[in-house]
C-alpha atoms as a PDB file:
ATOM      1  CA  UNK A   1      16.931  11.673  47.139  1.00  0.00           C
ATOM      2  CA  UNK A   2      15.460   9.759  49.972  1.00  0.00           C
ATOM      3  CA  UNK A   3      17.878   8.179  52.434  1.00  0.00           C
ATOM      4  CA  UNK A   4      16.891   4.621  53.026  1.00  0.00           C
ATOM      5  CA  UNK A   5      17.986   2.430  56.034  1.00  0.00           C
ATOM      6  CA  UNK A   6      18.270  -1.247  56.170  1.00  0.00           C
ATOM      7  CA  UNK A   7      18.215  -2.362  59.613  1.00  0.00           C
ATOM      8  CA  UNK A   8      19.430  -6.184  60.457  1.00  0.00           C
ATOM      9  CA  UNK A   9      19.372  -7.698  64.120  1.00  0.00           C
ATOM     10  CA  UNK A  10      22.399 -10.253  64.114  1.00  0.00           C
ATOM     11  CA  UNK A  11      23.618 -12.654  66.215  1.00  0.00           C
ATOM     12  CA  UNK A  12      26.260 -15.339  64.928  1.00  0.00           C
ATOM     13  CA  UNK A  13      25.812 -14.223  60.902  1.00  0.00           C
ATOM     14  CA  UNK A  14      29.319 -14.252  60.268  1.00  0.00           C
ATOM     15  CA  UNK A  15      28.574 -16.904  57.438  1.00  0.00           C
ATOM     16  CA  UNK A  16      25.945 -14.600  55.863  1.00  0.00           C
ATOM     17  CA  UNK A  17      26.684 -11.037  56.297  1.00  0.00           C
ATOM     18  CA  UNK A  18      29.403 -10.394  53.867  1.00  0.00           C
ATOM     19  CA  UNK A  19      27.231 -11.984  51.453  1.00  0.00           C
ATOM     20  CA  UNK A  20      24.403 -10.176  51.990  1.00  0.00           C
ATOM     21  CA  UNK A  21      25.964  -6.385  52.543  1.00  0.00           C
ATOM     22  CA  UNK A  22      27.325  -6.843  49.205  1.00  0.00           C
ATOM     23  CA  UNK A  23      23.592  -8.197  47.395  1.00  0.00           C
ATOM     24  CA  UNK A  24      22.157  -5.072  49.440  1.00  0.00           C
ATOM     25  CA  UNK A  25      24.506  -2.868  47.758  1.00  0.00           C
ATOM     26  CA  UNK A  26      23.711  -3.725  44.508  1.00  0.00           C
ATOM     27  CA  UNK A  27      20.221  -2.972  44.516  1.00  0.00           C
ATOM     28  CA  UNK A  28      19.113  -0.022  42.179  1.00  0.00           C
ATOM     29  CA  UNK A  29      18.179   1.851  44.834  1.00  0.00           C
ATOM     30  CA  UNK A  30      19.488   5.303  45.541  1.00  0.00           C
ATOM     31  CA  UNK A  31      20.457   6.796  49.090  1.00  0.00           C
ATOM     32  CA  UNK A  32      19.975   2.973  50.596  1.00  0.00           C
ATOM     33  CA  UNK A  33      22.629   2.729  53.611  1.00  0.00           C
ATOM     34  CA  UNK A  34      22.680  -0.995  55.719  1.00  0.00           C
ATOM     35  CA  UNK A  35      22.810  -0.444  59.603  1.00  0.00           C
ATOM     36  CA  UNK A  36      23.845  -3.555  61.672  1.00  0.00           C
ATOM     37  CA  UNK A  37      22.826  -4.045  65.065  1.00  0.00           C
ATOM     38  CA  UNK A  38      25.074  -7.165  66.898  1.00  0.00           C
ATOM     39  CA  UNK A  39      24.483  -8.827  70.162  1.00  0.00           C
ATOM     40  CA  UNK A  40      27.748  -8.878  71.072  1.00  0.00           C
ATOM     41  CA  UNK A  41      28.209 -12.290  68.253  1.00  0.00           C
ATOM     42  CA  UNK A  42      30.725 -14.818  69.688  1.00  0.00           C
ATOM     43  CA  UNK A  43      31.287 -15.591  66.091  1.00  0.00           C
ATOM     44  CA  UNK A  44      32.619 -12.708  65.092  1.00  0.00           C
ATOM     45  CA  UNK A  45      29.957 -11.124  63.151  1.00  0.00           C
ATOM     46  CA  UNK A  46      30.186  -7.757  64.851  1.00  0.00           C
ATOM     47  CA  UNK A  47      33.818  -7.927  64.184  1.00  0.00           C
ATOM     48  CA  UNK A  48      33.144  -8.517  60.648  1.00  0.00           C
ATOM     49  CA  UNK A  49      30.720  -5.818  60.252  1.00  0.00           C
ATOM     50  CA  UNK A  50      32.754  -2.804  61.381  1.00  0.00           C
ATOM     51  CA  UNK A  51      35.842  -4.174  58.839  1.00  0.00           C
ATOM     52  CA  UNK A  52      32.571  -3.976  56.315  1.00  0.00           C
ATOM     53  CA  UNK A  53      32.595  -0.409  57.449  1.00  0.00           C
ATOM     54  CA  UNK A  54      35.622   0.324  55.759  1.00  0.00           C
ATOM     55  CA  UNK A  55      34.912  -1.053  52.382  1.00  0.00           C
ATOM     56  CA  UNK A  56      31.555   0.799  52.647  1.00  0.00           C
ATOM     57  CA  UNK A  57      32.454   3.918  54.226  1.00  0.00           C
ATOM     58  CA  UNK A  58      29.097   6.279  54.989  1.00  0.00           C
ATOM     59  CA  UNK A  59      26.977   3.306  53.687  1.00  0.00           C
ATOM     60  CA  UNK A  60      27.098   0.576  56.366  1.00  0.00           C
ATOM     61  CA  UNK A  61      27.163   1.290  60.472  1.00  0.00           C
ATOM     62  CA  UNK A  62      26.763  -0.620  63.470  1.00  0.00           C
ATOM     63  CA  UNK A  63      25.514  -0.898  66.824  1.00  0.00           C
ATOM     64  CA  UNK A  64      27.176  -3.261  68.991  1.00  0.00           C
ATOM     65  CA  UNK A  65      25.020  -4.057  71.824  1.00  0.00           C
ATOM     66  CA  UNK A  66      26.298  -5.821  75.408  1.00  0.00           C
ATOM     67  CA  UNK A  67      24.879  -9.230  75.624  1.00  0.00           C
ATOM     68  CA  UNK A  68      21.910 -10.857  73.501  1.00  0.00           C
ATOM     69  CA  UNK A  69      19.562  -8.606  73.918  1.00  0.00           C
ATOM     70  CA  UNK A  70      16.731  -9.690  71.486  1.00  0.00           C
ATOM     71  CA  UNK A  71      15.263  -9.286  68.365  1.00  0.00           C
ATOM     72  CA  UNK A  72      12.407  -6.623  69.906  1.00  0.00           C
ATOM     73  CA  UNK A  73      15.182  -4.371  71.430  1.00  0.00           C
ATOM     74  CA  UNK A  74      17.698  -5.094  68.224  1.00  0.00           C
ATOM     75  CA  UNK A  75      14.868  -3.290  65.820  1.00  0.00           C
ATOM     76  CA  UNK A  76      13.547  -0.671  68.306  1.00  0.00           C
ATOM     77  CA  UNK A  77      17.390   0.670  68.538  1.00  0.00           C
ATOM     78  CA  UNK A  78      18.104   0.229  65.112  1.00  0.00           C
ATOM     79  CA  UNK A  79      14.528   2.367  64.232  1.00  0.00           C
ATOM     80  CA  UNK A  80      15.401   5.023  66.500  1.00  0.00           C
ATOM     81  CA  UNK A  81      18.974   5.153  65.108  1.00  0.00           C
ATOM     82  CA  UNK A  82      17.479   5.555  61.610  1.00  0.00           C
ATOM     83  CA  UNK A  83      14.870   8.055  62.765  1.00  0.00           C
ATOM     84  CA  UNK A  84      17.874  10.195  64.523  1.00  0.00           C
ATOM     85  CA  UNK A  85      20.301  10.165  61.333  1.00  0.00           C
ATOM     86  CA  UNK A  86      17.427  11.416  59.169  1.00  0.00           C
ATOM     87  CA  UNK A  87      16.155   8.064  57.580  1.00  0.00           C
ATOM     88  CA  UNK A  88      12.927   8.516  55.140  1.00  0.00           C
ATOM     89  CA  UNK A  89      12.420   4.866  54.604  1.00  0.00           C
ATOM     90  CA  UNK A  90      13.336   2.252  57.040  1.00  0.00           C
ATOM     91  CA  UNK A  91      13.303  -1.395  56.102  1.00  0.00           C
ATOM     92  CA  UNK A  92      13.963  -4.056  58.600  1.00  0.00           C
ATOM     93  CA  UNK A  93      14.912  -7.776  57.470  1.00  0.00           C
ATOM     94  CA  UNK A  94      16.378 -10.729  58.617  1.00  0.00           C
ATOM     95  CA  UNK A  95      20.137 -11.677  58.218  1.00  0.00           C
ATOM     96  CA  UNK A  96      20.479 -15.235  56.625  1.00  0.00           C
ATOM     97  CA  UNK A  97      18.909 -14.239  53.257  1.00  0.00           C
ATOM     98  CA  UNK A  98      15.275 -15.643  54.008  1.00  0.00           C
ATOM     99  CA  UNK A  99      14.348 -12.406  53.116  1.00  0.00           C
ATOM    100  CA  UNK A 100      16.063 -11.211  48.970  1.00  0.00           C
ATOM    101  CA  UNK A 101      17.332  -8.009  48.917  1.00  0.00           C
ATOM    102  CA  UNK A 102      15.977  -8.129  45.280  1.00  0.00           C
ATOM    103  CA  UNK A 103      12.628  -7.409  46.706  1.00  0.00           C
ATOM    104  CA  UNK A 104      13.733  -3.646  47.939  1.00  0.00           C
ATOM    105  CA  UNK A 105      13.405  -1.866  44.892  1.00  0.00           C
ATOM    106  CA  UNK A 106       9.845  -2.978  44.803  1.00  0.00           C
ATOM    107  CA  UNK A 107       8.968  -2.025  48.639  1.00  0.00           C
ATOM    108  CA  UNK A 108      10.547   1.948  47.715  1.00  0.00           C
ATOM    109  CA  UNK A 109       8.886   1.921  44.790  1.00  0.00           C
ATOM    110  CA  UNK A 110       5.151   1.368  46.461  1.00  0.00           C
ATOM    111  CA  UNK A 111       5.837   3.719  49.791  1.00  0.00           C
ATOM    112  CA  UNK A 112       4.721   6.623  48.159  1.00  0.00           C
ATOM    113  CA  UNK A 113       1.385   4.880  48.594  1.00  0.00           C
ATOM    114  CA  UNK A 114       1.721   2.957  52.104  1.00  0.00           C
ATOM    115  CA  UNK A 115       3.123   3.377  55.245  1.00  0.00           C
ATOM    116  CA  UNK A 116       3.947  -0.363  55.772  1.00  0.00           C
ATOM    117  CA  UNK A 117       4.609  -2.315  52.796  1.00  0.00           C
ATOM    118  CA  UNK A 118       4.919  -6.053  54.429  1.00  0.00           C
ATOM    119  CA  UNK A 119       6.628  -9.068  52.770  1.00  0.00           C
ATOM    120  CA  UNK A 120       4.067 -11.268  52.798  1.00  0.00           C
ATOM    121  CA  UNK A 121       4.144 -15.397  52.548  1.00  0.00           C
ATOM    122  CA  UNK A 122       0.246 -15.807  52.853  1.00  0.00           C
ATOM    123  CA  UNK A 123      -0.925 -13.572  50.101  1.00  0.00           C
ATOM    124  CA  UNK A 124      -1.725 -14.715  46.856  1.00  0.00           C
ATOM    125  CA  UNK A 125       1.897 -15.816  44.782  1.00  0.00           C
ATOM    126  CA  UNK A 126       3.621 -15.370  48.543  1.00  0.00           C
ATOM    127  CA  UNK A 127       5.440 -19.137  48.927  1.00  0.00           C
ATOM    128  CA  UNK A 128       7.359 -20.758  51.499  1.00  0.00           C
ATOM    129  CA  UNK A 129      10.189 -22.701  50.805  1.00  0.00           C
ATOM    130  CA  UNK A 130       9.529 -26.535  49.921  1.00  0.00           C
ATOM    131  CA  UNK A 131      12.415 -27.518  52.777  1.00  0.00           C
ATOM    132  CA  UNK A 132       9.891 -26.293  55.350  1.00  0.00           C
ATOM    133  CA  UNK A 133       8.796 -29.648  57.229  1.00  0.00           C
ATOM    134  CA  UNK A 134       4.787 -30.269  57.753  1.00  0.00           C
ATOM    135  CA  UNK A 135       4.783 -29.487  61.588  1.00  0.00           C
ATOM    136  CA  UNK A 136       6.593 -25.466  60.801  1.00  0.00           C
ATOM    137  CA  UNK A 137       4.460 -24.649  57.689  1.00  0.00           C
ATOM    138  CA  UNK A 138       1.099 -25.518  60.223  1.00  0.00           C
ATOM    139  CA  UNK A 139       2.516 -23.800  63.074  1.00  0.00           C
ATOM    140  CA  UNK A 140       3.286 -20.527  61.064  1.00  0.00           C
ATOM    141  CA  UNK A 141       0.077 -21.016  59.141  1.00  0.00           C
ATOM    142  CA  UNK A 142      -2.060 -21.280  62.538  1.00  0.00           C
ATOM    143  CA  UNK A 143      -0.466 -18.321  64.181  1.00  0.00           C
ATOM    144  CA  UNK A 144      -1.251 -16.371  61.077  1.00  0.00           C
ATOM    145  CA  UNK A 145      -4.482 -17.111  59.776  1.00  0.00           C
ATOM    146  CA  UNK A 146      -6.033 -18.174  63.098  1.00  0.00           C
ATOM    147  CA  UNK A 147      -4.405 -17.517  66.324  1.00  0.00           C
ATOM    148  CA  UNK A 148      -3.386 -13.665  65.817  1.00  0.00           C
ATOM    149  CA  UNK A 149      -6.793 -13.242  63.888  1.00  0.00           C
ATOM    150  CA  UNK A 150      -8.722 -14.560  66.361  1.00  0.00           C
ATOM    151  CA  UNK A 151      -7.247 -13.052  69.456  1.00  0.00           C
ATOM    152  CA  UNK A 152      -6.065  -9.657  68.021  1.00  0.00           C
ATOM    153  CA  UNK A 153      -8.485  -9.302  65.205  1.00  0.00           C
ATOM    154  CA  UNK A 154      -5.920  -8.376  62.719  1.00  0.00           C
ATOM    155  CA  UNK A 155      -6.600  -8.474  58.827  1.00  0.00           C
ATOM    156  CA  UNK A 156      -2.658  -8.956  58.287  1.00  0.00           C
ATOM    157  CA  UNK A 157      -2.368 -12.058  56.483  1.00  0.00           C
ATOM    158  CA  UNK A 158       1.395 -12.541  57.723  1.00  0.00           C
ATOM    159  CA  UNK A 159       1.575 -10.544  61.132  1.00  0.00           C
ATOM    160  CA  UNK A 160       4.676 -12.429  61.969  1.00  0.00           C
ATOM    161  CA  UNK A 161       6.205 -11.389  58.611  1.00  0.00           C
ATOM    162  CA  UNK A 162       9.878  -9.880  59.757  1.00  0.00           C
ATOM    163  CA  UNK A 163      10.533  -8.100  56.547  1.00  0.00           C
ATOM    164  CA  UNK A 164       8.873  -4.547  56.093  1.00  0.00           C
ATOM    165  CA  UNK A 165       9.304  -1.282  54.958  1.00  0.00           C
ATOM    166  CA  UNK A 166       7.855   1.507  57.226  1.00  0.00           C
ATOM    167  CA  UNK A 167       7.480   5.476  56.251  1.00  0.00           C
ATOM    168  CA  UNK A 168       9.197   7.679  58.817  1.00  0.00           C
ATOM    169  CA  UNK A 169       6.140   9.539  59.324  1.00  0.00           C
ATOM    170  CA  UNK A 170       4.765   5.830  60.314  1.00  0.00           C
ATOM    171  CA  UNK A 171       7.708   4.940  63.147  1.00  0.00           C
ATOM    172  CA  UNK A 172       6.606   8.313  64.646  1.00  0.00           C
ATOM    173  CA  UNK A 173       3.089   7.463  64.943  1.00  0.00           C
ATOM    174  CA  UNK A 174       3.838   4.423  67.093  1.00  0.00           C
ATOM    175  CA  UNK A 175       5.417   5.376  70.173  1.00  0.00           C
ATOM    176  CA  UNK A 176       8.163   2.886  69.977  1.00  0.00           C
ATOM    177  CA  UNK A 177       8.752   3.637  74.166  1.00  0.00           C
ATOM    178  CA  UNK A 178       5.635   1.973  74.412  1.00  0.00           C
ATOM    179  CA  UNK A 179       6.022  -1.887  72.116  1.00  0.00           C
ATOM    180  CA  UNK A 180       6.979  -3.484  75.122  1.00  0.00           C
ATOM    181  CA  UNK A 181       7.406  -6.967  73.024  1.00  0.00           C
ATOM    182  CA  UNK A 182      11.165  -8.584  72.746  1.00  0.00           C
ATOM    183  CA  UNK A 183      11.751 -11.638  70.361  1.00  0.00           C
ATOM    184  CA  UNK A 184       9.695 -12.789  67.379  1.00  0.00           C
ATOM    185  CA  UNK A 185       6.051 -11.467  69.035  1.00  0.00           C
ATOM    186  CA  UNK A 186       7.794  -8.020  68.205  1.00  0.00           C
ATOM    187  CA  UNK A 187       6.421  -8.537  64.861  1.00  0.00           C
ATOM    188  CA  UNK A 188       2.884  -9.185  66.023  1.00  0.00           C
ATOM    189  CA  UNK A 189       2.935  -6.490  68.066  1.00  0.00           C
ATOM    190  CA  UNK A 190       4.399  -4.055  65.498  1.00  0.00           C
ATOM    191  CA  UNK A 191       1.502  -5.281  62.946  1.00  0.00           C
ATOM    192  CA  UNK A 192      -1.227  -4.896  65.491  1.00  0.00           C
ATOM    193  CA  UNK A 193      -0.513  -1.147  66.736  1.00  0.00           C
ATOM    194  CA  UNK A 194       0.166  -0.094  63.169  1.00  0.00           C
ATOM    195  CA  UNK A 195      -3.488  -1.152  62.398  1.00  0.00           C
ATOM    196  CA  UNK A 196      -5.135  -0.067  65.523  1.00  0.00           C
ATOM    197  CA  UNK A 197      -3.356   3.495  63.991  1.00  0.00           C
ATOM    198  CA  UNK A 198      -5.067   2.599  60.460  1.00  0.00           C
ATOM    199  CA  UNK A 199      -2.031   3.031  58.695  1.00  0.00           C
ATOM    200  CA  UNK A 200      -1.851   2.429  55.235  1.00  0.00           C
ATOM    201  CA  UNK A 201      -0.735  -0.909  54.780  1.00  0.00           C
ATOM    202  CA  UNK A 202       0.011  -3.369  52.167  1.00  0.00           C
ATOM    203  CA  UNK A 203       1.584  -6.969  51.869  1.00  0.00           C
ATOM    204  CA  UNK A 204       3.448  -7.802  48.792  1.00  0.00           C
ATOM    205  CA  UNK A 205       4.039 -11.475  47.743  1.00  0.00           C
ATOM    206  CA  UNK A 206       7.124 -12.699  48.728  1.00  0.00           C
ATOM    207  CA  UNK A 207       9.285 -16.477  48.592  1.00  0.00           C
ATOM    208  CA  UNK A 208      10.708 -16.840  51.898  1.00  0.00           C
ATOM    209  CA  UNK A 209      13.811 -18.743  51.840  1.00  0.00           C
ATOM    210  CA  UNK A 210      15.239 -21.119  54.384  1.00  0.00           C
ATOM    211  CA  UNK A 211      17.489 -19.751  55.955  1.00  0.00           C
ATOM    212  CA  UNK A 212      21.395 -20.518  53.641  1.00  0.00           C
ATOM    213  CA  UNK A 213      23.870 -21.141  56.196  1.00  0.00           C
ATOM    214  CA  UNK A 214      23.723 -20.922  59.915  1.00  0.00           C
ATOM    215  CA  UNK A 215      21.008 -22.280  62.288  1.00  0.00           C
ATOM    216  CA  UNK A 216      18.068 -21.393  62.784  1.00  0.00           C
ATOM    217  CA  UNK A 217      16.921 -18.838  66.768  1.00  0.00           C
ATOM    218  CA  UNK A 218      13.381 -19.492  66.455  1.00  0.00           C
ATOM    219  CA  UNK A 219      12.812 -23.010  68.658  1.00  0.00           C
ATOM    220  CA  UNK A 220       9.688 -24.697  69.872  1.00  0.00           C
ATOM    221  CA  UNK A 221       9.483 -22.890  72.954  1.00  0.00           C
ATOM    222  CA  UNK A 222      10.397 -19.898  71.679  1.00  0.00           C
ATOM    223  CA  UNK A 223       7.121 -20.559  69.041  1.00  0.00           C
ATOM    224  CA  UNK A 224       4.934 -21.463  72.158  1.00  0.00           C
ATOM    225  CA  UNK A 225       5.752 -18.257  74.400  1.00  0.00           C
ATOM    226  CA  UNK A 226       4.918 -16.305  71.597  1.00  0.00           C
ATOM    227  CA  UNK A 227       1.762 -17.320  71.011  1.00  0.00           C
ATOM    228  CA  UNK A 228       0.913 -16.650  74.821  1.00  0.00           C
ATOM    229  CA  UNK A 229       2.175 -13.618  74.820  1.00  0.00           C
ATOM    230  CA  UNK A 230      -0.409 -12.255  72.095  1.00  0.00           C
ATOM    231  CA  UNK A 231      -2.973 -12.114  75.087  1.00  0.00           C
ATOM    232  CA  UNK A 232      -0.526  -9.108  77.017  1.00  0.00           C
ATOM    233  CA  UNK A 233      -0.562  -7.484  73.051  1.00  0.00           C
ATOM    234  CA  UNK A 234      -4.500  -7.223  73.168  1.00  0.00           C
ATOM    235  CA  UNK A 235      -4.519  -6.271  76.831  1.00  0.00           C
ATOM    236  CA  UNK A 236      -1.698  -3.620  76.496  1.00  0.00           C
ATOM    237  CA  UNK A 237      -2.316  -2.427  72.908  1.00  0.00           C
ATOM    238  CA  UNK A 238      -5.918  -2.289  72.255  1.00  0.00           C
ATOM    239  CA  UNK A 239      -6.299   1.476  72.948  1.00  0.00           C
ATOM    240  CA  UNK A 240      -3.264   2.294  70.826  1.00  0.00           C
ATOM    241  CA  UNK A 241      -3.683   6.132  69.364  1.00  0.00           C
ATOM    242  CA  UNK A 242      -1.288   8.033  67.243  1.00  0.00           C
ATOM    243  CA  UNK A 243       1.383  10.203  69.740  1.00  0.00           C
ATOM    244  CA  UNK A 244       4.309  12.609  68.007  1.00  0.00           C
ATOM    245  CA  UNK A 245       7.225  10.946  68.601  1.00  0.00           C
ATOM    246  CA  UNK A 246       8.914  14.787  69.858  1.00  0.00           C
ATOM    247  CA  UNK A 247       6.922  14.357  72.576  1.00  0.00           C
ATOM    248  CA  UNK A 248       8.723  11.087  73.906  1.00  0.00           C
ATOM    249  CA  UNK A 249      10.670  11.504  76.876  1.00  0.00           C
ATOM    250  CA  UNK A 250      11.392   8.037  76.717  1.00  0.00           C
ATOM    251  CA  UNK A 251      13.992   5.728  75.272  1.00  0.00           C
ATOM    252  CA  UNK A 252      12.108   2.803  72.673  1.00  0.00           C
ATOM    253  CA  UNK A 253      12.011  -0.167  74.297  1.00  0.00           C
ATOM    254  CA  UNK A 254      13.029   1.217  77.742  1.00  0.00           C
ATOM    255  CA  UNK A 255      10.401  -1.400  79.022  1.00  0.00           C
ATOM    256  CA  UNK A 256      11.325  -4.218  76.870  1.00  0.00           C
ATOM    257  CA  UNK A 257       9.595  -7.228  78.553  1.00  0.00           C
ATOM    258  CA  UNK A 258      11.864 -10.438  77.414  1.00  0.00           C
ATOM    259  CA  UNK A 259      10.815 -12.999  75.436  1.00  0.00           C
END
């Protein structure tokens, strides 16, 4: 049976984690264990997930980090955690149910085929929810299918997609001491070093969600900054080649720059 972890970045999702630790759960999907990784929440959620510790004993952890880290440093702990407990699969997704955990069973069932298997919005039958004002669906459209293409070069229909599935064998490919991204360009960056490694990638349809309860990290400025930073990706990235991962002396993201 392959063990399977679910790693979630969270910061203040009290409202949504019970929620969606109990949809993960009930996924047909064998050896699947959740792995929180808090940034120190001032709502509690951190709290909340270690009492969903007990209720899930062996199945759910967490890493409580000091201080909001980012999103870039959340998932480059959280991989290394999964790679270090002996993780086959790890799947990283957001917390406020943008991404259905009903779409799991279909990224296992494909990985014996791919190393990435991305949940994709801009493939054919991938949708975005109709709540999604003019100004976010052309911003997230333009970073997509032009400004990432034409600056990067990447075939990736949805490099900013957050919700993947990797292969182990893939995470140790890309030196995670070396994806210097923090915040939502983490994806980009992710996306464009697994190419440059020609891994074998797919992008399933998905319908991305807005977000249920909560609101919403990713801000106008935090949009803008990200689509400067893609020029550092091409400049720090573009001579990417595979490196074994035992050969790290390293922590992953040990030279996080912030975003």
């Amino acid at each position: 049976m392959q063990k399977i972890v679910v790693v979630i970045p969270t910061y203040n999702e009290v409202e949504n984690l019970f929620a969606l630790t109990a949809e993960l759960f009930s996924q047909p999907v064998d050896g699947l264990e959740v792995l929180v990784v808090d940034d120190n929440s001032p709502d509690g959620t951190g709290q909340l997930a270690d009492e969903l510790v007990r209720h899930y004993p062996e199945r759910l952890h967490v890493i409580h980090r000091v201080g909001k880290a980012g999103l870039g440093t959340a998932y480059l702990a959280g991989f290394d955690w999964a790679l270090n407990h002996g993780a086959d699969l790890v799947v990283q997704m957001d917390a406020d149910f943008s991404h259905s955990p009903s779409y799991i069973p279909k990224f296992v069932a494909l990985m014996g085929e791919y190393d990435v298997v991305i949940g994709s919005r801009y493939v054919e039958q991938g949708s975005i929810d109709k709540r999604w004002d003019y100004s976010r669906r052309f911003l997230s459209w333009w970073a997509n299918s032009v400004w990432t293409r034409l600056i990067l070069g990447v075939r990736t229909r949805d490099a900013t997609a957050g919700f993947k599935c990797w292969r182990r064998s893939a995470l140790e490919k890309i030196y995670l001491a070396d994806i210097c991204s923090n915040g939502y360009i983490f994806q980009v960056e992710m996306c464009f070093v697994a190419e440059k490694l020609k891994l074998r990638m797919l992008e399933l349809p998905i319908h991305f969600e807005e977000r249920r309860v909560g609101k919403s990290k990713m801000t106008t400025v935090v949009k803008i900054e990200a689509a400067l930073r893609v020029f550092e990706i091409r400049w720090r990235d573009q001579h990417s080649r595979p490196i074994c991962r035992t050969n790290s002396h390293r922590q992953p993201g040990s030279n996080i720059t912030d975003l």
